[in-house]
C-alpha atoms as a PDB file:
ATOM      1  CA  UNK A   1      44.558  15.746 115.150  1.00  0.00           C
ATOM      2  CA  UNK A   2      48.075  16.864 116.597  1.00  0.00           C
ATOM      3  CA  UNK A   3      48.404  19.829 113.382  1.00  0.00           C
ATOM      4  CA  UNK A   4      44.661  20.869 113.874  1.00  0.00           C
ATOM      5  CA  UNK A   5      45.713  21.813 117.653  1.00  0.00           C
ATOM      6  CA  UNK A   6      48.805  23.590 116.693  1.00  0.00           C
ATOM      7  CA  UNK A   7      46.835  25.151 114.075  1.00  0.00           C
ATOM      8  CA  UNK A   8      44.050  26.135 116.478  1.00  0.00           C
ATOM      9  CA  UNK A   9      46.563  27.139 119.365  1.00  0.00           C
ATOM     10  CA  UNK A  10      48.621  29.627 116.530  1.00  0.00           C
ATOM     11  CA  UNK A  11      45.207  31.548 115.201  1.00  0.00           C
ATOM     12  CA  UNK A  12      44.759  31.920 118.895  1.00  0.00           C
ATOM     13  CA  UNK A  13      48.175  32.931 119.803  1.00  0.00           C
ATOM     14  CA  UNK A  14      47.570  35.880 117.089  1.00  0.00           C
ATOM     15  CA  UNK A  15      44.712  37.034 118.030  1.00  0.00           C
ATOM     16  CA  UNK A  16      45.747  37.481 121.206  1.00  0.00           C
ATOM     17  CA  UNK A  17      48.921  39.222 120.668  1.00  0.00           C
ATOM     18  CA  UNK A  18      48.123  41.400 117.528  1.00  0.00           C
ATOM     19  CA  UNK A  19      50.389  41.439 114.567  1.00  0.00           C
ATOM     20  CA  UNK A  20      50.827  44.984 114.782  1.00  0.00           C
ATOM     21  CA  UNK A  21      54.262  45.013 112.195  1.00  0.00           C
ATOM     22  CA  UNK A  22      56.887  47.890 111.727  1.00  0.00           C
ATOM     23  CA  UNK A  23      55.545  51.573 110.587  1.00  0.00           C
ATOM     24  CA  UNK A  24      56.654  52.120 106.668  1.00  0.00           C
ATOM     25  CA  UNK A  25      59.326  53.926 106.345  1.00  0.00           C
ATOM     26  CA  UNK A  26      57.944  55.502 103.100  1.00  0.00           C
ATOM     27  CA  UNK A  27      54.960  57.855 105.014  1.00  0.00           C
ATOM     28  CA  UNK A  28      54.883  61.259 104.797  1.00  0.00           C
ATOM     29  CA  UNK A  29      55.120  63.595 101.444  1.00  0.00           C
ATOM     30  CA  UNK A  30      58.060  63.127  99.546  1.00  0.00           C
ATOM     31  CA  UNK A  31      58.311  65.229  96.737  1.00  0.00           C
ATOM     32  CA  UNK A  32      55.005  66.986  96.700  1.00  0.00           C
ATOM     33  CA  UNK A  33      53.205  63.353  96.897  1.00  0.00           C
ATOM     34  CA  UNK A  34      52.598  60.016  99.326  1.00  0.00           C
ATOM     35  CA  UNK A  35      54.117  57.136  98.544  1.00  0.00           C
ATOM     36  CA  UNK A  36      52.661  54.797  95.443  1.00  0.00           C
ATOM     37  CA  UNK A  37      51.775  51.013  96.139  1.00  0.00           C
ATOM     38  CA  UNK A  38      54.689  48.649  95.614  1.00  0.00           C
ATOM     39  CA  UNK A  39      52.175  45.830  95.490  1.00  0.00           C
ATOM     40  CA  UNK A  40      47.911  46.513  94.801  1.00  0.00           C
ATOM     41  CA  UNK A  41      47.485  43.015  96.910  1.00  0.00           C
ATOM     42  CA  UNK A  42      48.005  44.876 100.332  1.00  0.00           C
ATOM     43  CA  UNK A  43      47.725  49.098  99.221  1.00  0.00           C
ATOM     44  CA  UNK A  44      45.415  51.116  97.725  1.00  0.00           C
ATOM     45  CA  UNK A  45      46.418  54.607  96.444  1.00  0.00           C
ATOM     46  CA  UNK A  46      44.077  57.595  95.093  1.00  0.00           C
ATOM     47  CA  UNK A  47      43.938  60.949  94.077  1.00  0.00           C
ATOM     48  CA  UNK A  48      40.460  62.651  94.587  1.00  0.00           C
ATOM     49  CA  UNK A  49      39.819  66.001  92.566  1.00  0.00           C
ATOM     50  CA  UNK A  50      38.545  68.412  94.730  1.00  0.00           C
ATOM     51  CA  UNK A  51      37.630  71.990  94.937  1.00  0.00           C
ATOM     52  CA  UNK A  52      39.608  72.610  98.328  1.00  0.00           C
ATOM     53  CA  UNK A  53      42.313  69.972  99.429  1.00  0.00           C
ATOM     54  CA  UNK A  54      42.754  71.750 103.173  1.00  0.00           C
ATOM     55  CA  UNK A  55      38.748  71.768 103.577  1.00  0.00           C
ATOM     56  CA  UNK A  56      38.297  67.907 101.793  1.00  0.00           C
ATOM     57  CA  UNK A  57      41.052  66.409 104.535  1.00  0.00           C
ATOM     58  CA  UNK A  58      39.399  68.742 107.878  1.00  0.00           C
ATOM     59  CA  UNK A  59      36.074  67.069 106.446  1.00  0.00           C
ATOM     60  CA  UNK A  60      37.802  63.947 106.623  1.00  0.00           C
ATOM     61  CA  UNK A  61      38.511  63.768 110.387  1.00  0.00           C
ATOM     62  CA  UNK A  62      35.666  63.327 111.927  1.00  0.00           C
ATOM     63  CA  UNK A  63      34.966  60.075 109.954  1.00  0.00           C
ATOM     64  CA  UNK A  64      38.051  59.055 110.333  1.00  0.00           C
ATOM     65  CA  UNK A  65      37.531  59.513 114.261  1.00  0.00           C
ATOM     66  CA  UNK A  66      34.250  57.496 114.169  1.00  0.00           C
ATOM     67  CA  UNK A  67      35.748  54.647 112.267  1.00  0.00           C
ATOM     68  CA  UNK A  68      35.905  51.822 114.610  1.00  0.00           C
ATOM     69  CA  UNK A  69      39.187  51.132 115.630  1.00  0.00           C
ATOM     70  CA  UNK A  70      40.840  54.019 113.790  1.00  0.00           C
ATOM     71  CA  UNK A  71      43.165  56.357 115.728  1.00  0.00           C
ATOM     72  CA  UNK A  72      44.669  59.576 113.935  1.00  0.00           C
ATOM     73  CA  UNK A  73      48.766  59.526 114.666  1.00  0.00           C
ATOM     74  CA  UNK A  74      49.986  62.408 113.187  1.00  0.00           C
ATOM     75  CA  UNK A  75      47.874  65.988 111.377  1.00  0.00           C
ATOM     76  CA  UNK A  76      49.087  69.412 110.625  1.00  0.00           C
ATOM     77  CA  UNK A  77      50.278  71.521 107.480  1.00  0.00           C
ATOM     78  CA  UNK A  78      47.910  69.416 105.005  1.00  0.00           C
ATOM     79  CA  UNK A  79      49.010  65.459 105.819  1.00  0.00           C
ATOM     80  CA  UNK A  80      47.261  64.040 108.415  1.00  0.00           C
ATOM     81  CA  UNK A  81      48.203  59.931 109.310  1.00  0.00           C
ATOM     82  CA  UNK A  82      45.976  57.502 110.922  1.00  0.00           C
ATOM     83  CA  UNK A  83      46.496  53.552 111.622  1.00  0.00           C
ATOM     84  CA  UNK A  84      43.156  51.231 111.620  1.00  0.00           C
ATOM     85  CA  UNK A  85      43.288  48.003 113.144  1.00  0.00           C
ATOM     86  CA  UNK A  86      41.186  44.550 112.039  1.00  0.00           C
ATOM     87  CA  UNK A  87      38.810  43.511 114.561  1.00  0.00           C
ATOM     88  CA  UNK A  88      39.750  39.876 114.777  1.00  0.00           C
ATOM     89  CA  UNK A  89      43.935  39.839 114.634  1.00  0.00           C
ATOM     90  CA  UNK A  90      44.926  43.495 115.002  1.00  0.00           C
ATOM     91  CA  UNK A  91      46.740  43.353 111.826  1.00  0.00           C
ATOM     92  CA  UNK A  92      47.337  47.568 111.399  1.00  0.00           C
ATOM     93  CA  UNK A  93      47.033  49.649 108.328  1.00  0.00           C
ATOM     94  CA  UNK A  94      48.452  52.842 107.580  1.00  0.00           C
ATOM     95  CA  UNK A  95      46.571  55.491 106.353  1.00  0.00           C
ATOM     96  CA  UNK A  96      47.448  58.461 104.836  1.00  0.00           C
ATOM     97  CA  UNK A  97      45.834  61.840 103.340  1.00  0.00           C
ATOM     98  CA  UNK A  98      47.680  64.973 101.843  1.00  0.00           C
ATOM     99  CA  UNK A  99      45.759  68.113 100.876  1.00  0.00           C
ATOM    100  CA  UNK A 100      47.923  68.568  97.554  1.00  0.00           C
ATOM    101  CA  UNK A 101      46.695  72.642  96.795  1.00  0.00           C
ATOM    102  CA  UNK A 102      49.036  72.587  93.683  1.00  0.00           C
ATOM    103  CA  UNK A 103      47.261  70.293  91.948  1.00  0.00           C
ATOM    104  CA  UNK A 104      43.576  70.724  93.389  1.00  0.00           C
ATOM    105  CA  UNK A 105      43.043  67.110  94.886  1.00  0.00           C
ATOM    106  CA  UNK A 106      43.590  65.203  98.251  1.00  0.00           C
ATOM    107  CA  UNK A 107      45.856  62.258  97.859  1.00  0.00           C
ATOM    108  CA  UNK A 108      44.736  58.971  99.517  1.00  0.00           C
ATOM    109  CA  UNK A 109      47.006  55.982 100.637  1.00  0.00           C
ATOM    110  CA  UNK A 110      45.953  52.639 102.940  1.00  0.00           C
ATOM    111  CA  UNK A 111      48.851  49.874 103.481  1.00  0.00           C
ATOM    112  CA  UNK A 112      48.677  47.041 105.307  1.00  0.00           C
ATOM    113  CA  UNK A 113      51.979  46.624 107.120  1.00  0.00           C
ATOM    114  CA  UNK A 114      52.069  42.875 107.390  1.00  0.00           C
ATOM    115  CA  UNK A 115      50.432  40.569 105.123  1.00  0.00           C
ATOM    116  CA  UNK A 116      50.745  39.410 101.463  1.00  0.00           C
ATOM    117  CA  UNK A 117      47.090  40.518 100.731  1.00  0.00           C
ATOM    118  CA  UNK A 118      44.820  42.408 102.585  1.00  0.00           C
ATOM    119  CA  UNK A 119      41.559  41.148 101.097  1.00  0.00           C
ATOM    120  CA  UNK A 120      40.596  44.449  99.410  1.00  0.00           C
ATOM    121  CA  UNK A 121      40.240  46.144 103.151  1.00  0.00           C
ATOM    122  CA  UNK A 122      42.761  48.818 101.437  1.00  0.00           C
ATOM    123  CA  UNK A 123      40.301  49.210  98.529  1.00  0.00           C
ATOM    124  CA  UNK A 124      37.088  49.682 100.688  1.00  0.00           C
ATOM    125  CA  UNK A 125      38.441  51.811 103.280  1.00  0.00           C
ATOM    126  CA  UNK A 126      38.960  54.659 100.120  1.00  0.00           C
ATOM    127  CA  UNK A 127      35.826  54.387  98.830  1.00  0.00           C
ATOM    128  CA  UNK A 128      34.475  54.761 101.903  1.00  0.00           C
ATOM    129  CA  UNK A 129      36.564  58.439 102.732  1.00  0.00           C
ATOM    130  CA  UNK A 130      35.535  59.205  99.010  1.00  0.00           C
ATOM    131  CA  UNK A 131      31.637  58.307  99.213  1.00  0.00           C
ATOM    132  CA  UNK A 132      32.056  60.730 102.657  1.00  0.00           C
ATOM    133  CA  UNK A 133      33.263  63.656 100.364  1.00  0.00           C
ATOM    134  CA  UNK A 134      30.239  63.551  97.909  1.00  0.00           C
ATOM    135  CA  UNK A 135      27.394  66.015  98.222  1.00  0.00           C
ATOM    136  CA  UNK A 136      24.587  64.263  99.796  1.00  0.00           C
ATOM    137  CA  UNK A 137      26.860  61.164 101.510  1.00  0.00           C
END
């Protein structure tokens, strides 16, 4: 009974101070590209072909912006960063989008920053920006 009250008093304890972990060191564009995944159990990485990079990541925003708990950190000269938060702990997730004009795509990136897995949140929050750039989504 004494472990099932610590256990209950810990999930507690996290949710109500939010695991909110260090930023990544590795954001941004390095080399004309975002970071890969060092590990698919907590980051998801794509690169969506696209007839205009600059116009695919401004049509990005605003769904970005209505994503619940979502907040965009940093946008300007073709990257634009955004965290999103889980509803029940806080844990945060970077997310990242460069318009990469060389090559004709926008480059997607989602990381948990603490975690071993994230449950395939990564994963889902992609397809969702990519279903949003489809005609008729």
């Amino acid at each position: 009974m004494n472990a099932l009250l610590q256990h209950l008093l810990l999930v507690i304890s996290l949710a109500l101070f939010q695991l909110v972990g260090p930023v990544p060191a590795e954001l941004g564009v390095h080399d004309g590209a975002l970071a890969s995944c060092a590990s698919p159990a907590h980051c998801a990485r794509a690169n969506w072909v696209v007839a205009d990079p600059e116009a695919a990541l401004a049509a990005l925003v605003p769904v970005l912006e209505a994503m619940p708990r979502t907040e965009v950190v940093e946008q300007g000269a073709g990257y634009l960063h955004a965290t999103a938060s889980s509803a029940l702990f806080g844990f945060v997730d970077d997310l990242e989008l460069y318009a990469d004009t060389a090559h004709g795509q926008l480059q997607a990136r989602s990381v948990s920053r603490l975690g071993d897995s994230d449950l395939g949140v990564n994963g889902r929050r992609l397809a969702s920006l990519e279903a949003a750039l489809s005609p008729g989504a």
